[in-house]
N, C-alpha and C. Protein backbone atom coordinates (compact mmCIF):
# COMPACT_ATOMS: atom_id res chain seq x y z
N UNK A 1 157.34 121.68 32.97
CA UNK A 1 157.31 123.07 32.58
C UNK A 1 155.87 123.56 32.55
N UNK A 2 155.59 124.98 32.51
CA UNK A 2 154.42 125.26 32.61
C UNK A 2 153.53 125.15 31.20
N UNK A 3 152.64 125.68 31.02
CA UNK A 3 151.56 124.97 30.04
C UNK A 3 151.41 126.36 29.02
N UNK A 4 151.50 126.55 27.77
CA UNK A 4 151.21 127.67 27.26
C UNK A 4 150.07 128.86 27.08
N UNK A 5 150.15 129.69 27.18
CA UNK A 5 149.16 130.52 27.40
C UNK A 5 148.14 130.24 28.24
N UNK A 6 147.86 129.79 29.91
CA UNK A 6 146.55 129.52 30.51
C UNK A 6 146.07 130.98 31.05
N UNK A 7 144.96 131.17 30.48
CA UNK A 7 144.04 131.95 30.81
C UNK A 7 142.66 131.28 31.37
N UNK A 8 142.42 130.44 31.07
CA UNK A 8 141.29 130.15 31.72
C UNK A 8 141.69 128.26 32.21
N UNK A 9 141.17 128.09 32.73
CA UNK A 9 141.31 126.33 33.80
C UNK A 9 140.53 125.69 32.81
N UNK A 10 140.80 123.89 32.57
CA UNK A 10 139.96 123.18 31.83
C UNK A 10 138.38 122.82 32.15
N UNK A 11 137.88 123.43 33.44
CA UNK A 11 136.89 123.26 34.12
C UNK A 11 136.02 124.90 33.43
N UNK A 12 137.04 125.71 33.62
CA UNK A 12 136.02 127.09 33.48
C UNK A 12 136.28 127.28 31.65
N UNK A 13 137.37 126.82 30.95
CA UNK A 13 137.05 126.69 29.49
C UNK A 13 136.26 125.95 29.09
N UNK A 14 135.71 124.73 29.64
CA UNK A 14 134.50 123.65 29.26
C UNK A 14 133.17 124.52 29.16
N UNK A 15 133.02 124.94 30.27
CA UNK A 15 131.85 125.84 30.61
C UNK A 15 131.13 126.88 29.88
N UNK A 16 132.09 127.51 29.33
CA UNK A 16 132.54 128.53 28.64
C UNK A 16 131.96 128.33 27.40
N UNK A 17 132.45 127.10 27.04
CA UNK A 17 132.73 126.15 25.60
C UNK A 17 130.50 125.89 25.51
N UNK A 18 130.42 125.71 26.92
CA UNK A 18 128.90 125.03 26.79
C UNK A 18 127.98 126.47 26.54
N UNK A 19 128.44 127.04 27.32
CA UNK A 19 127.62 128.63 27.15
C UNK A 19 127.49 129.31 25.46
N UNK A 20 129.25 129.26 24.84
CA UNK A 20 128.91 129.54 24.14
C UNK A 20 128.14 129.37 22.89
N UNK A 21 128.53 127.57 22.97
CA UNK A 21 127.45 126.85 22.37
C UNK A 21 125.76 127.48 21.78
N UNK A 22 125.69 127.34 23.80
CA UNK A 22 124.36 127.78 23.41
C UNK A 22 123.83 129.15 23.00
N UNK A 23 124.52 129.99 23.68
CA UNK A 23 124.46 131.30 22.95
C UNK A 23 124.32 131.54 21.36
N UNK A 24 124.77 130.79 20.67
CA UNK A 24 125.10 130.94 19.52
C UNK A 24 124.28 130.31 18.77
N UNK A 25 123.75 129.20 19.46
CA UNK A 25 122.08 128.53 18.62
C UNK A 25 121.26 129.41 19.42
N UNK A 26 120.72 129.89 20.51
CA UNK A 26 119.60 130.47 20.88
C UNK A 26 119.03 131.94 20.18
N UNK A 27 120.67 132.06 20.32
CA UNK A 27 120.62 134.04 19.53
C UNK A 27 120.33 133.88 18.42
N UNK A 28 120.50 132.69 17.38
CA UNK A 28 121.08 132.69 16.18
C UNK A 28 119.08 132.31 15.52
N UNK A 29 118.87 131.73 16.29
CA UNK A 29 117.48 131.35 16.49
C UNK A 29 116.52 132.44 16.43
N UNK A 30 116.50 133.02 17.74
CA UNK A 30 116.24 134.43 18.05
C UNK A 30 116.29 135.04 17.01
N UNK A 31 117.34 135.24 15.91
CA UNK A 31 117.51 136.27 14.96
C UNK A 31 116.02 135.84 13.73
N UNK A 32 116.68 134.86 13.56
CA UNK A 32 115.88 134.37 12.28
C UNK A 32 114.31 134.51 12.96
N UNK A 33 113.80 134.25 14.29
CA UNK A 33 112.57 134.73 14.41
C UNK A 33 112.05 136.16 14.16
N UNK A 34 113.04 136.95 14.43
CA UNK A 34 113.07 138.43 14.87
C UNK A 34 112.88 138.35 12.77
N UNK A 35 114.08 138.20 12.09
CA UNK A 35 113.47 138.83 10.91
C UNK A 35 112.44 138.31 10.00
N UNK A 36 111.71 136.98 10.52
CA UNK A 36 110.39 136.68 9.89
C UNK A 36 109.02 137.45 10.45
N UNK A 37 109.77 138.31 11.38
CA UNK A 37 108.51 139.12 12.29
C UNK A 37 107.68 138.01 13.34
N UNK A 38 107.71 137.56 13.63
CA UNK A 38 107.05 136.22 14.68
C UNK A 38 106.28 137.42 15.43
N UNK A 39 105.37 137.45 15.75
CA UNK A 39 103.94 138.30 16.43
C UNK A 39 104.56 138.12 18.01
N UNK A 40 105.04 137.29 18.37
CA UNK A 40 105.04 136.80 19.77
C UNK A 40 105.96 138.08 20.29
N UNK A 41 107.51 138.30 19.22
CA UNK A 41 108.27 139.30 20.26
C UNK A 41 107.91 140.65 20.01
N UNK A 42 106.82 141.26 18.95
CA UNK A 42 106.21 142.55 19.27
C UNK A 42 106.77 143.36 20.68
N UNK A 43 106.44 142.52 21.62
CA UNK A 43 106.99 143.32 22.65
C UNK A 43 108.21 144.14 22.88
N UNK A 44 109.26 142.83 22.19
CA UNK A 44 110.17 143.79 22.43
C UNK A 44 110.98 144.39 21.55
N UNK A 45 110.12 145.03 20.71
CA UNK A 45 110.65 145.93 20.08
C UNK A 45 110.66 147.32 20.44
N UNK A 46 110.42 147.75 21.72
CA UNK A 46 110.53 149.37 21.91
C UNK A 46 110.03 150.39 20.80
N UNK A 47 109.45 151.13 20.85
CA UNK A 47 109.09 152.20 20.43
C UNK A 47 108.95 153.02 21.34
N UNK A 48 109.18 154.46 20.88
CA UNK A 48 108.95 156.05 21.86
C UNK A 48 107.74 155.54 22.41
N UNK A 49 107.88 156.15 23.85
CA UNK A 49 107.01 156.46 24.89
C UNK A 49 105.30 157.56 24.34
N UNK A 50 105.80 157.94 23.31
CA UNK A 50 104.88 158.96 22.72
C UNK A 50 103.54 158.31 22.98
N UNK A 51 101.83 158.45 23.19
CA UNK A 51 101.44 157.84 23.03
C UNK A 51 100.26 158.42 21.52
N UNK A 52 100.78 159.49 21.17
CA UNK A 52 100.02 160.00 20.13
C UNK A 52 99.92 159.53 18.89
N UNK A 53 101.36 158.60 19.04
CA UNK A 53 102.22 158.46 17.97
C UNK A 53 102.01 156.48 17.75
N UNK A 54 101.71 156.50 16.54
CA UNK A 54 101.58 154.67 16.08
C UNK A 54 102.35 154.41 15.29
N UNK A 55 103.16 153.32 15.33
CA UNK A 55 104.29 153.06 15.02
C UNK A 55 103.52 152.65 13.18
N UNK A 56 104.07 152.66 12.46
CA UNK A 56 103.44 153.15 10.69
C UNK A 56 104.14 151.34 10.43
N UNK A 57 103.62 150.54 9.47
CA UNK A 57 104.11 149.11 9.34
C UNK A 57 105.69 149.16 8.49
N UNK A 58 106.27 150.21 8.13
CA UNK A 58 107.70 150.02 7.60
C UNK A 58 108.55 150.04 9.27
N UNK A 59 108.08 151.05 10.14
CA UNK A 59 108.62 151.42 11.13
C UNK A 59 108.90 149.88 12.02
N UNK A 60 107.72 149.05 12.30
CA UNK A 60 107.94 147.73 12.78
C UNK A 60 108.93 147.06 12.18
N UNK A 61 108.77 147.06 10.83
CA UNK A 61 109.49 146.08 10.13
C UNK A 61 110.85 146.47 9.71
N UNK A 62 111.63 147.75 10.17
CA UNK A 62 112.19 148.03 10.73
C UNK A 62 112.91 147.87 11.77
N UNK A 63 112.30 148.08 13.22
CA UNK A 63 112.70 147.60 14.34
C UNK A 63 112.69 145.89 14.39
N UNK A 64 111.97 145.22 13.05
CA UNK A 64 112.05 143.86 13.78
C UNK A 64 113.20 143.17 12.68
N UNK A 65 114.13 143.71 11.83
CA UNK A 65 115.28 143.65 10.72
C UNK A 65 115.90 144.03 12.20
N UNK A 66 116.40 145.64 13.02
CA UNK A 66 117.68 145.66 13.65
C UNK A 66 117.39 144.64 14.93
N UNK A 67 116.19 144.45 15.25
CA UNK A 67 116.60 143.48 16.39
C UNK A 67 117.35 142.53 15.75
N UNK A 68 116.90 141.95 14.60
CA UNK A 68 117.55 140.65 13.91
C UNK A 68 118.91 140.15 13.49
N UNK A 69 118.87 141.67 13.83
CA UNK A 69 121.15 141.82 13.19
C UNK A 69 121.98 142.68 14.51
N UNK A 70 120.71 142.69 15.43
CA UNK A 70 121.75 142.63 16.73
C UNK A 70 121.25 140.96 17.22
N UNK A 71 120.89 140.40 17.27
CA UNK A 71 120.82 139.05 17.46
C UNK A 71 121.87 138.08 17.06
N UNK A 72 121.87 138.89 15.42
CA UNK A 72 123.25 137.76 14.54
C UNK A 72 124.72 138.28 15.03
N UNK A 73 124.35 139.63 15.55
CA UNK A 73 125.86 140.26 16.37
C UNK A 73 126.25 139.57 17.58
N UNK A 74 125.09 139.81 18.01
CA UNK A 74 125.41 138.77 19.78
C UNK A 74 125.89 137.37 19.60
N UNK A 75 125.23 137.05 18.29
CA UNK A 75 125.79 135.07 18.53
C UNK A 75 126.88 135.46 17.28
N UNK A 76 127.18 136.12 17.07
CA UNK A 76 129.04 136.37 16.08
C UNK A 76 129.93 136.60 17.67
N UNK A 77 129.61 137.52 18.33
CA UNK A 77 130.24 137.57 19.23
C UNK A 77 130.63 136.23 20.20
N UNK A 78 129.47 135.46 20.57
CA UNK A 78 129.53 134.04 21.11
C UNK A 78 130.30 133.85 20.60
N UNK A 79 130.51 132.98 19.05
CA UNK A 79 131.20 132.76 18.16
C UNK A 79 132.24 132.97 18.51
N UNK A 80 132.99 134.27 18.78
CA UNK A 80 134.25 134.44 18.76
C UNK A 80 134.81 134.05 20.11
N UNK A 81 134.23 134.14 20.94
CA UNK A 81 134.86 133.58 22.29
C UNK A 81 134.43 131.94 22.28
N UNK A 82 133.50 131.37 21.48
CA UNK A 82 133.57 130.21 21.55
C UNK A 82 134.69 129.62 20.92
N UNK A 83 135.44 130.42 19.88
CA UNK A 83 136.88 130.27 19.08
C UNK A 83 138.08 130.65 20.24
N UNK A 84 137.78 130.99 20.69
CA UNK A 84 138.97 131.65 22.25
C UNK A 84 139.15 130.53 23.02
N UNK A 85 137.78 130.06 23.53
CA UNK A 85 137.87 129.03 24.73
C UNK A 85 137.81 128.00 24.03
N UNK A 86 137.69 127.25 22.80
CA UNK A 86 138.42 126.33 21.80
C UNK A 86 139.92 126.24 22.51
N UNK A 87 140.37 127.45 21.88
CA UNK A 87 141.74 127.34 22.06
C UNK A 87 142.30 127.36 23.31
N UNK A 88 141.78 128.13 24.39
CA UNK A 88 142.35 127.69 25.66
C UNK A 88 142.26 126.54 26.13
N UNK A 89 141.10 125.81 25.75
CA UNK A 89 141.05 124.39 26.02
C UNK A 89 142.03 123.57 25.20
N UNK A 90 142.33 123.69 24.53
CA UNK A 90 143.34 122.94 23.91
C UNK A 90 144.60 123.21 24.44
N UNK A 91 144.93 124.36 24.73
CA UNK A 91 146.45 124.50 24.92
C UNK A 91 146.62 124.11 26.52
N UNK A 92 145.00 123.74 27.05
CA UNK A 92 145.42 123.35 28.60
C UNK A 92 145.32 121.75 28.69
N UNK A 93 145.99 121.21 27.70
CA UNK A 93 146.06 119.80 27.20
C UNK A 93 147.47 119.54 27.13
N UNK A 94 148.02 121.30 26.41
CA UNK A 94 149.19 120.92 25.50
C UNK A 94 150.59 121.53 26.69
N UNK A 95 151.23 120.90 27.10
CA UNK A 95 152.26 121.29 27.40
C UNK A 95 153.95 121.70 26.87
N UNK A 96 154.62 122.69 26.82
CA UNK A 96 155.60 123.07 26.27
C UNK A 96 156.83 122.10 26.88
N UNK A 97 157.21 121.48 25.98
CA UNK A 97 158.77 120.42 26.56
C UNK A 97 159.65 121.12 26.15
């Protein structure tokens, strides 16, 4: 009989499984740098094009808190598809008798 719910193959749920892995330590990483302020990602914090205009030190520390909790969003999100392809991998183990 066929196998329950396959959405993804045990080859492309493994994969999946490894990505999200890492997604989820790199971002998660990423975050906690982003809200100790680490000097290094200055860069990418965007600010207006203005050039009249200097970003004031709440304003940084600011932009370097929401980078930090879109960071912890991106690896929640990993997270949740790493809970998805958990389960597709399992159920492409499990067959219905």
């Amino acid at each position: 009989m066929g196998k329950l719910c396959p959405l993804l193959g045990p080859k492309m749920s493994a994969f999946c499984m490894v990505m999200s892995v890492w997604g989820v330590i790199f971002l998660g990483i990423l975050g906690v740098f982003f809200y100790i302020q680490a000097v290094t990602l200055f860069p990418d914090l965007h600010f207006s094009e203005s050039h009249e205009h200097i970003p004031s030190a709440a304003e940084i520390e600011d932009k370097y808190h929401e980078k930090a909790n879109q960071c912890w969003i991106a690896a929640g999100l990993y997270l949740v598809t790493l809970i998805g392809v958990f389960w597709q991998n399992k159920y492409n183990t499990t067959q219905i008798l």
